[in-house]
C-alpha atoms as a PDB file:
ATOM      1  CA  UNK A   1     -39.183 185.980  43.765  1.00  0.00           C
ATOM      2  CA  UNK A   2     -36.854 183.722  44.814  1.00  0.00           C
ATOM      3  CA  UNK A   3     -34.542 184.198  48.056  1.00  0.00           C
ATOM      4  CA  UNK A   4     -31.271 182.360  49.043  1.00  0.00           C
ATOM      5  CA  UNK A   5     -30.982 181.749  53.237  1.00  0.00           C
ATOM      6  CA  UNK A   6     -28.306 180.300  54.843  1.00  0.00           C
ATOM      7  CA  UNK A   7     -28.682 177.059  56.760  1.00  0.00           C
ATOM      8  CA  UNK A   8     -29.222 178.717  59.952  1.00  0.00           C
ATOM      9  CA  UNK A   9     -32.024 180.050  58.263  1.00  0.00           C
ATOM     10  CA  UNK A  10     -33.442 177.084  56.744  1.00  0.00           C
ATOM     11  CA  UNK A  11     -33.369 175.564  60.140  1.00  0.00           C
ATOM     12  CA  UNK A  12     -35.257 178.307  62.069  1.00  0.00           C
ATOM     13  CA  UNK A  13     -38.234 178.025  59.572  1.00  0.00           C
ATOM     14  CA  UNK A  14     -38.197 174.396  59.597  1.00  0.00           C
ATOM     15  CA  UNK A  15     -38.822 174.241  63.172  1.00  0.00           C
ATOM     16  CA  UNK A  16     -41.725 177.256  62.535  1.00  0.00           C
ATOM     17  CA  UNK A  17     -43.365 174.760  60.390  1.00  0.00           C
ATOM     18  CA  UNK A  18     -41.712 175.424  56.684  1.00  0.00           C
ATOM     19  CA  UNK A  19     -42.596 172.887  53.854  1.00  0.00           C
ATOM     20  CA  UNK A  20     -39.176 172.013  52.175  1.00  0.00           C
ATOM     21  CA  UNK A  21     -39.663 170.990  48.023  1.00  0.00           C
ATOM     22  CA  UNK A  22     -37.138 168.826  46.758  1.00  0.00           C
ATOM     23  CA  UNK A  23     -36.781 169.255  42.855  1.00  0.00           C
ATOM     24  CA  UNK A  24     -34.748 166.925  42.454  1.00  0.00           C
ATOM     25  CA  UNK A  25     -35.577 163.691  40.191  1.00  0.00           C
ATOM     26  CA  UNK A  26     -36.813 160.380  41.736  1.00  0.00           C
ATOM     27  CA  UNK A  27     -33.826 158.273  41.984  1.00  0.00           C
ATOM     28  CA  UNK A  28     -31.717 161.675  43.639  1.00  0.00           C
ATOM     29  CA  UNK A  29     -34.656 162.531  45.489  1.00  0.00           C
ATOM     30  CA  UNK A  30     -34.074 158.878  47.431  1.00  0.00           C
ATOM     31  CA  UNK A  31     -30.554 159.598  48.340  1.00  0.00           C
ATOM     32  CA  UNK A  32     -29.901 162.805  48.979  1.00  0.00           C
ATOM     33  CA  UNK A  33     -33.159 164.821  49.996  1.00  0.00           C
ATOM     34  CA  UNK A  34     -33.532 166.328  53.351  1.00  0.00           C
ATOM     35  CA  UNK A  35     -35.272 164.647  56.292  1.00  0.00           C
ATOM     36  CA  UNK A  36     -38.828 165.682  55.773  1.00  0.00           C
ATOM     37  CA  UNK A  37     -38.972 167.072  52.460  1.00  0.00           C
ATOM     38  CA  UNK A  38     -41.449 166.790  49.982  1.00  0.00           C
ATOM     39  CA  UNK A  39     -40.050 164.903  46.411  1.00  0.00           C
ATOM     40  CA  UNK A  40     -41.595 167.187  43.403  1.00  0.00           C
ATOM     41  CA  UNK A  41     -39.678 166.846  40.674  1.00  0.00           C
ATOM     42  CA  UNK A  42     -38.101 170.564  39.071  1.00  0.00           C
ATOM     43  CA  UNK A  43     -40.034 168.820  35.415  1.00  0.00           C
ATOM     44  CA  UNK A  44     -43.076 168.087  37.616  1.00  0.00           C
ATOM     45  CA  UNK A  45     -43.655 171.329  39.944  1.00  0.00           C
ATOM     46  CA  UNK A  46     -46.093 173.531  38.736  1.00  0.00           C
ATOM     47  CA  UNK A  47     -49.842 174.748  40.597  1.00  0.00           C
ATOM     48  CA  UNK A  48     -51.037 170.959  40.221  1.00  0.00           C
ATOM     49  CA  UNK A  49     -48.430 169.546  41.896  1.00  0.00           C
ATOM     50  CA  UNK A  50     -48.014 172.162  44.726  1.00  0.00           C
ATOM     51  CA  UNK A  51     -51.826 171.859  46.009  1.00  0.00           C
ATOM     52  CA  UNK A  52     -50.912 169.400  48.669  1.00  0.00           C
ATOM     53  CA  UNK A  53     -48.967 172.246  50.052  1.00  0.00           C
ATOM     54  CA  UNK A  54     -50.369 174.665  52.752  1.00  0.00           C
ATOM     55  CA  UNK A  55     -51.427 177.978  51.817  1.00  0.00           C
ATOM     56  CA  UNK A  56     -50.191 178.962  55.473  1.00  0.00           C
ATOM     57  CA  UNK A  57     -47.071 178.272  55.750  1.00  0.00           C
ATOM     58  CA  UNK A  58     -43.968 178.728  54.255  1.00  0.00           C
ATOM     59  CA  UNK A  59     -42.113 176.521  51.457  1.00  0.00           C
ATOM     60  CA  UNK A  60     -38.626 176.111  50.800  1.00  0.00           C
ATOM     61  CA  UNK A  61     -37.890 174.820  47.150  1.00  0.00           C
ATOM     62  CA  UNK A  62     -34.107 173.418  46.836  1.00  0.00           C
END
């Protein structure tokens, strides 16, 4: 289910390790994606494209 946090948020579970999915397409992805972030397109993501993400650890999709 998913769960809006607030950037004070987003920061404490980046520095406990969190995985942070950027949706957004290619050319976006580029220019405005967060330091860090994985690029997987919103048309892209599905259980394929996630498996290079740890089963541990949190993700943050944005």
């Amino acid at each position: 289910m998913p769960t809006s946090i607030t950037r004070d948020e987003l920061q404490e579970l980046i520095r406990a390790g969190a995985q942070i999915v950027d949706v957004l397409p290619p050319g976006e992805f580029a220019e405005y994606h967060l330091p860090g972030a994985l690029s997987i397109p919103l048309k892209d993501l599905d259980a394929s494209s996630t498996e290079r993400l740890s089963k541990d650890k949190p993700v943050v999709v944005y």
